[in-house]
C-alpha atoms as a PDB file:
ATOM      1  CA  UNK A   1      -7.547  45.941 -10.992  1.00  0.00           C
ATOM      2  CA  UNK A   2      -4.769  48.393 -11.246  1.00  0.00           C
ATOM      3  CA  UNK A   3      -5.018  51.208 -14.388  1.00  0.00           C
ATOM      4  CA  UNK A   4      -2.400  51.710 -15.962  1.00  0.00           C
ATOM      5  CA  UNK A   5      -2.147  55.458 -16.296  1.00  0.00           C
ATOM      6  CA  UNK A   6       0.929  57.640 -17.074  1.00  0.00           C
ATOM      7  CA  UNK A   7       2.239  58.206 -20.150  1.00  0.00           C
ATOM      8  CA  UNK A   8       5.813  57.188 -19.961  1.00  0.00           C
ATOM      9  CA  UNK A   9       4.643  54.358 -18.068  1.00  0.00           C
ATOM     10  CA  UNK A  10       1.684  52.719 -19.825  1.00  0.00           C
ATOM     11  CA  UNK A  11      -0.296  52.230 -23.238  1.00  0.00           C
ATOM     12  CA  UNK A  12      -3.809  52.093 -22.721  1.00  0.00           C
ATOM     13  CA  UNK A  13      -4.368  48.970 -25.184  1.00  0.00           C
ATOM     14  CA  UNK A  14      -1.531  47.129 -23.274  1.00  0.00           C
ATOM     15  CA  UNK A  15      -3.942  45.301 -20.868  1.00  0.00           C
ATOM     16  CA  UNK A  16      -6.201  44.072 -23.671  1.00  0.00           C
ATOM     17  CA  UNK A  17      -3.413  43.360 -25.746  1.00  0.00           C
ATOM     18  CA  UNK A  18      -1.751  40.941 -22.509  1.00  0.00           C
ATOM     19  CA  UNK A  19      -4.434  38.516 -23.109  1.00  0.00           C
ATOM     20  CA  UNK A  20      -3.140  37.038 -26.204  1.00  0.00           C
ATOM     21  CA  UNK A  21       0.094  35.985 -24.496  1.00  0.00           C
ATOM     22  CA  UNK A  22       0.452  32.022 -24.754  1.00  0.00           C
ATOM     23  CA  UNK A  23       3.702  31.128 -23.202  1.00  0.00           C
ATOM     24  CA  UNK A  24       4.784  30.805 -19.315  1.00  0.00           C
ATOM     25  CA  UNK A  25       4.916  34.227 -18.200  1.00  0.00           C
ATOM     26  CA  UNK A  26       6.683  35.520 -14.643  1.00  0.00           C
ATOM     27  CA  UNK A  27       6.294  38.960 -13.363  1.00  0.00           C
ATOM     28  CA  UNK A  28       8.554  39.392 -10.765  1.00  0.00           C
ATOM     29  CA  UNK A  29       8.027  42.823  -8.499  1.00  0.00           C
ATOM     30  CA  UNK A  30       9.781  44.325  -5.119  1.00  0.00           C
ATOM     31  CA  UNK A  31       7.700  44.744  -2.404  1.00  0.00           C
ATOM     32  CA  UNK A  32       8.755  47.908  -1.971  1.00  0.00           C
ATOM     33  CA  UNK A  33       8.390  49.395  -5.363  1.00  0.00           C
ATOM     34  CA  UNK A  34       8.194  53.292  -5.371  1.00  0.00           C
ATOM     35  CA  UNK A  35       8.242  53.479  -9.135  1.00  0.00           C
ATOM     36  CA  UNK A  36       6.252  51.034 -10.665  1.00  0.00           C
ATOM     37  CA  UNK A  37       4.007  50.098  -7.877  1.00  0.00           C
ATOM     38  CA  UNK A  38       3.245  45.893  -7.022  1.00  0.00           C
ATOM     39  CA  UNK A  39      -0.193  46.615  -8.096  1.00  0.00           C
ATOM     40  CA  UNK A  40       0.558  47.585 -11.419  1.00  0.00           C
ATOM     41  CA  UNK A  41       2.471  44.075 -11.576  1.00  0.00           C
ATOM     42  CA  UNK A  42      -0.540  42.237 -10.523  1.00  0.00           C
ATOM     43  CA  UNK A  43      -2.171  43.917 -13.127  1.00  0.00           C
ATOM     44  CA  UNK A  44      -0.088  42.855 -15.409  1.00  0.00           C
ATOM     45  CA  UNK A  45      -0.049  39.457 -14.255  1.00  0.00           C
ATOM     46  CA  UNK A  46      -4.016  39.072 -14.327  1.00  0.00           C
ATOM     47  CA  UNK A  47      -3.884  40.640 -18.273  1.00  0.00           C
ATOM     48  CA  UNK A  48      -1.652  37.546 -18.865  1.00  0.00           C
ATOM     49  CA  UNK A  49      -3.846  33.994 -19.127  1.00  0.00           C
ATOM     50  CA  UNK A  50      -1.784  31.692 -16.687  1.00  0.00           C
ATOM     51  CA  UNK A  51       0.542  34.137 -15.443  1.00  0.00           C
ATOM     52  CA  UNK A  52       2.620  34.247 -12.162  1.00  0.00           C
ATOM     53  CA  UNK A  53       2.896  37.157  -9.968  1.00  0.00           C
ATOM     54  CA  UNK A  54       5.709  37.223  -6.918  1.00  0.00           C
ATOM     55  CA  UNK A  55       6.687  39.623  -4.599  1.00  0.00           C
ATOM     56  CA  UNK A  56      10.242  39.920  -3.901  1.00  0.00           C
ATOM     57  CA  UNK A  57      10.639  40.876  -0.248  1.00  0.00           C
ATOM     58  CA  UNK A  58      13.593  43.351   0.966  1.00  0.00           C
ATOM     59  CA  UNK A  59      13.355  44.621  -2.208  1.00  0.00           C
ATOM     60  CA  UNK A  60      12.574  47.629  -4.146  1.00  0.00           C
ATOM     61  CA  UNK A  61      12.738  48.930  -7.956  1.00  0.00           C
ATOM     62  CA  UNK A  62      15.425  46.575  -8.526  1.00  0.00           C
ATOM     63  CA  UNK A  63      14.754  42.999  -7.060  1.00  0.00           C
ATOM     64  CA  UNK A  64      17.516  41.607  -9.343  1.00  0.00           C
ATOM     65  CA  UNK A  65      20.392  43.453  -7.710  1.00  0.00           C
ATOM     66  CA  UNK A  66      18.616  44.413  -4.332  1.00  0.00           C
ATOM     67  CA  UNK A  67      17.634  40.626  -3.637  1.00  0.00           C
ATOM     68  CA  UNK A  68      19.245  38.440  -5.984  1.00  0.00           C
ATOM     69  CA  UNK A  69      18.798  35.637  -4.450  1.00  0.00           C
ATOM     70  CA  UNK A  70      15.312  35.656  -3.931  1.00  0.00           C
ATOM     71  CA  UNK A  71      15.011  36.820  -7.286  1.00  0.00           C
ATOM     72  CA  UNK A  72      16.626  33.932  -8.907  1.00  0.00           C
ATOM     73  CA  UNK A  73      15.374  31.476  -7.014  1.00  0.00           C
ATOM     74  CA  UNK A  74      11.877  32.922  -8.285  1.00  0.00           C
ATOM     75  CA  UNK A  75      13.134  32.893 -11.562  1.00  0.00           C
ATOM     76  CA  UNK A  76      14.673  29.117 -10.866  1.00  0.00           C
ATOM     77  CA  UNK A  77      11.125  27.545  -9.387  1.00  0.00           C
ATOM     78  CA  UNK A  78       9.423  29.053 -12.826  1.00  0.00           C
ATOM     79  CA  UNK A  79      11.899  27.541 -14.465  1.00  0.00           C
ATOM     80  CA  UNK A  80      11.303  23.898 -13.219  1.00  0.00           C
ATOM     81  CA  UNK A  81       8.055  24.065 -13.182  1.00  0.00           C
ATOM     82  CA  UNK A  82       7.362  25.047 -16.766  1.00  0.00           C
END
């Protein structure tokens, strides 16, 4: 699993704390991330009890405006199948 290390980016209880989470959760990362790597995503993801992970491809900090439409039609599948 991923640590979650850097100040601005992280609290160190934040993984722990992910557990307790008990609704549909999404995390939606670019592929090519430079700032907040996929892995810390994944992390992320595998704090949350049930949650989904996807990788947004051709995309990089910004899925939502770099890929839209693979982004919402993540976002859209999640949707209907919650």
């Amino acid at each position: 699993m991923a640590t979650l290390a850097g100040r601005a980016m992280s609290d160190p209880t934040l993984l722990a704390r992910l557990g307790a989470v008990d609704v549909p959760a999404l995390v939606l990362y670019g592929e090519s991330d430079r700032v907040v790597t996929p892995d810390y995503g994944r992390a992320v993801a595998d704090a949350i009890p049930g949650a989904r992970f996807v990788l947004i491809p051709a995309a990089g900090h910004l899925p939502h405006l770099e890929n839209p439409d693979a982004t919402w039609s993540s976002i859209d599948t999640f949707l209907a199948e919650i």
